[in-house]
Protein backbone atom coordinates (compact mmCIF):
# COMPACT_ATOMS: atom_id res chain seq x y z
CA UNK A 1 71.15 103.94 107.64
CA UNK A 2 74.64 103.50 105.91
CA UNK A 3 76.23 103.09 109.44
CA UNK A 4 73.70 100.15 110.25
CA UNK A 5 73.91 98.26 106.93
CA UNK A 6 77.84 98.19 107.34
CA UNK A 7 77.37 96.61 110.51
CA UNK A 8 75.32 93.64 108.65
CA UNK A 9 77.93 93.10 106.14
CA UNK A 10 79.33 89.46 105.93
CA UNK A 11 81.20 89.72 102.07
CA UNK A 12 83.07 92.67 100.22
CA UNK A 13 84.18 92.37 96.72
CA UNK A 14 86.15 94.51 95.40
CA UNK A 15 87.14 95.59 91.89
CA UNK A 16 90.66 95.77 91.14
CA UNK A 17 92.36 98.39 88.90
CA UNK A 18 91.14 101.62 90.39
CA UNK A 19 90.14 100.21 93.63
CA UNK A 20 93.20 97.84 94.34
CA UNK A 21 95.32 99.94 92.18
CA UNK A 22 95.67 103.57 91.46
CA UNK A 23 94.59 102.26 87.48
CA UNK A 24 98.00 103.09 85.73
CA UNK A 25 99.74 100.50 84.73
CA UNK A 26 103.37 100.32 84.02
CA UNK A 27 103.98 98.56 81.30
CA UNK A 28 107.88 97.36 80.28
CA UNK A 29 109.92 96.56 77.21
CA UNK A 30 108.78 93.19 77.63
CA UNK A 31 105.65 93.42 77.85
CA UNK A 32 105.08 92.71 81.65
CA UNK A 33 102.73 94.94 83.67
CA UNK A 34 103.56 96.49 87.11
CA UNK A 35 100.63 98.14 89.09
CA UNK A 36 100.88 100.32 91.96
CA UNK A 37 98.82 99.69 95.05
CA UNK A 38 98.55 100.94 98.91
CA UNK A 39 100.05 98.95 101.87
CA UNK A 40 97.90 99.74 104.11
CA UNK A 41 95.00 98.34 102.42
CA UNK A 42 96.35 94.60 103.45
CA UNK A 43 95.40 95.76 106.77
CA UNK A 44 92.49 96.96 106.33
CA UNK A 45 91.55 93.38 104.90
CA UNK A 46 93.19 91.57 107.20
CA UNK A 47 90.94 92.70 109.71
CA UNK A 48 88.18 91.44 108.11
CA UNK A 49 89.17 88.40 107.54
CA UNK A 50 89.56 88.25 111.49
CA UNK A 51 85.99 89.47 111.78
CA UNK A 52 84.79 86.23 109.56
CA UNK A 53 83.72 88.71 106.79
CA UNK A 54 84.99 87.03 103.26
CA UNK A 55 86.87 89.27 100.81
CA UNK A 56 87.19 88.63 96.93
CA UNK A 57 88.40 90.43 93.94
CA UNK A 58 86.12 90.34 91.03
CA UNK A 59 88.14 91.43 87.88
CA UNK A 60 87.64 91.79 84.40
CA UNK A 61 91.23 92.04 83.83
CA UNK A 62 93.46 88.57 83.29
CA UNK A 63 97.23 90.05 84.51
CA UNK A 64 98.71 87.66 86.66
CA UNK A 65 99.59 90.77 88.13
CA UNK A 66 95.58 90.81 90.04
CA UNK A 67 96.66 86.38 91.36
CA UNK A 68 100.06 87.52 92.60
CA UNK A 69 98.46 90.84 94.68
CA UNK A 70 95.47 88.55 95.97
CA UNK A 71 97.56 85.93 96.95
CA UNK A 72 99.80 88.25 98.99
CA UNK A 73 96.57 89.96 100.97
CA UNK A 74 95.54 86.27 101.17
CA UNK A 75 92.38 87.18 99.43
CA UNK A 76 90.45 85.31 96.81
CA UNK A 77 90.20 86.55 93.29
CA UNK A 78 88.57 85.72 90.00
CA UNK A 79 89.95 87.20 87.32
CA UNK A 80 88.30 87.87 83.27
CA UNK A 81 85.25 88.14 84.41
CA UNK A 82 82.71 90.06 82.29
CA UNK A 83 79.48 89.51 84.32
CA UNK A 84 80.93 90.46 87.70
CA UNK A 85 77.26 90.39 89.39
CA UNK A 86 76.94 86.77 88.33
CA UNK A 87 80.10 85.51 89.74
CA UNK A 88 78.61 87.96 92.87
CA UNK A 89 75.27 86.22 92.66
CA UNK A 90 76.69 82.66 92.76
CA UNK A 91 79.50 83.06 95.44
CA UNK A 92 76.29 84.62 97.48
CA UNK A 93 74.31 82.08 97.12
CA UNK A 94 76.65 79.11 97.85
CA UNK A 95 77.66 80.60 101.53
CA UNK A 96 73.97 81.46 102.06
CA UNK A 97 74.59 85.35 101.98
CA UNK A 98 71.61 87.81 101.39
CA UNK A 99 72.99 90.60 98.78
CA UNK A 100 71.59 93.32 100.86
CA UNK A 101 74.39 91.77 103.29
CA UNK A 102 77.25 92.69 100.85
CA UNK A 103 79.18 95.55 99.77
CA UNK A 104 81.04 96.03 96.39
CA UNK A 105 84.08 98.55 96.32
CA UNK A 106 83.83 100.02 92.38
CA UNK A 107 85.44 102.69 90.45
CA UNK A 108 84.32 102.33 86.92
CA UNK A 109 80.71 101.62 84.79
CA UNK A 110 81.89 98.10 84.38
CA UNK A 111 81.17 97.84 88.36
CA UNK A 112 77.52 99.68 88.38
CA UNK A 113 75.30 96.58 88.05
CA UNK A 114 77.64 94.59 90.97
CA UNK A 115 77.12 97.77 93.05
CA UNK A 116 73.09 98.36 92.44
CA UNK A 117 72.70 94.10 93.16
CA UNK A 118 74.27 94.37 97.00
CA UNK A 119 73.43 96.63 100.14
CA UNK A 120 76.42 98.81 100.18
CA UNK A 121 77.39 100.09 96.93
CA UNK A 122 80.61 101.93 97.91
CA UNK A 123 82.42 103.88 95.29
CA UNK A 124 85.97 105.25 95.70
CA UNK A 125 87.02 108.85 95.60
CA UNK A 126 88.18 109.34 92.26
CA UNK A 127 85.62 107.21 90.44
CA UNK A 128 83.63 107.95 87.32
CA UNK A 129 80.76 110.04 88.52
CA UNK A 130 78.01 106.99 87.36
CA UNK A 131 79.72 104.96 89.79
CA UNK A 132 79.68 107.63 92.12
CA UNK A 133 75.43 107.89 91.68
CA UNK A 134 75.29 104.32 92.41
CA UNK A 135 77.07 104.20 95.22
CA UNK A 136 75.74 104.88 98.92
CA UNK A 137 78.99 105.57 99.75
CA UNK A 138 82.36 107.08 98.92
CA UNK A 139 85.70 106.94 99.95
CA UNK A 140 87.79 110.10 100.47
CA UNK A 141 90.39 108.39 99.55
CA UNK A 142 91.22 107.21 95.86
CA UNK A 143 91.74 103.74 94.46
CA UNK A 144 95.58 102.49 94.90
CA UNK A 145 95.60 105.13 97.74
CA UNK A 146 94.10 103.13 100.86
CA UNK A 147 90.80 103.56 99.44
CA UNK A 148 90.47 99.61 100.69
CA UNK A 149 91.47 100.53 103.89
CA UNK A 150 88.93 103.17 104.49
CA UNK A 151 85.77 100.96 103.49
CA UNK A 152 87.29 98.45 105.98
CA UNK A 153 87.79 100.57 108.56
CA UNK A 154 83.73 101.18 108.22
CA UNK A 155 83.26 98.47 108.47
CA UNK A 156 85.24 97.50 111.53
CA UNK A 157 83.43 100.66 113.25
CA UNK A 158 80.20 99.73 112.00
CA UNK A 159 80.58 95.81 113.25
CA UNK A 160 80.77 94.82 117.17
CA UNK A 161 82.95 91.98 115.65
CA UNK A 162 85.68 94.55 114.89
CA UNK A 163 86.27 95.33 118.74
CA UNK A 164 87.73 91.94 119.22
């Protein structure tokens, strides 16, 4: 069932500290904020942006660190949000997208009710174990450490589109 609904899906959205980012933040002297986050998981959405499947961050947090990482995967993000299945909820419904043909990467309770509100509720490895019960799926790989990349690559497998 899982393998079926991933080959239906036409929009992921992602959280991004613990998804994105291994969720430790460096923070300097200054002030400024430094995440760390996994190559490989530009890639991953890459590809899906080749298969016509649209990618966006949802984010409660308001670095400019989340802009400057989204704009360098060439991803769209929206960042302080605190009702992240609202912002999910609208973006569906302007491109005409049914929310059972959606997944939602999460790693935190903040990300439950954007998870439970689309088809494929996929949880990374090393998230809070609510999360994990919400999710239909989980990585076995943790946020920041091509977590991203693994849901893609399900994606890919899941999709005919991902064999061109």
């Amino acid at each position: 069932m899982a393998q079926e609904a991933l080959g239906r899906i036409k929009a992921v959205f992602f959280d991004f500290d613990g998804v994105l980012t291994d969720n430790r933040v460096l923070v300097h002297e200054d002030g400024s904020e430094a995440v760390l986050c996994n190559r490989s998981d530009g890639v991953g959405l890459s590809k899906l942006r080749e298969m016509g499947i649209m990618c966006l961050v949802v984010s409660a947090e308001t670095n400019p660190v989340v802009s400057r990482r989204c704009q360098k995967l060439n991803i769209d993000c929206v960042q302080g949000v605190d009702n992240k299945k609202a912002v999910l909820s609208q973006v569906l419904s302007e491109r005409g997208i049914s929310p059972e043909h959606a997944a939602f990467v999460g790693n935190d309770i903040g990300d439950i009710d954007s998870m439970t509100y689309v088809g494929v509720p996929i949880a990374v490895a090393d998230a809070y174990p609510e999360v994990k019960e919400a999710a239909k799926l989980t990585t076995t790989r943790e946020g920041g450490r091509g977590a991203v990349r693994e849901g893609c690559d399900w994606i890919r497998a899941a999709s005919d589109r991902g064999s061109r």
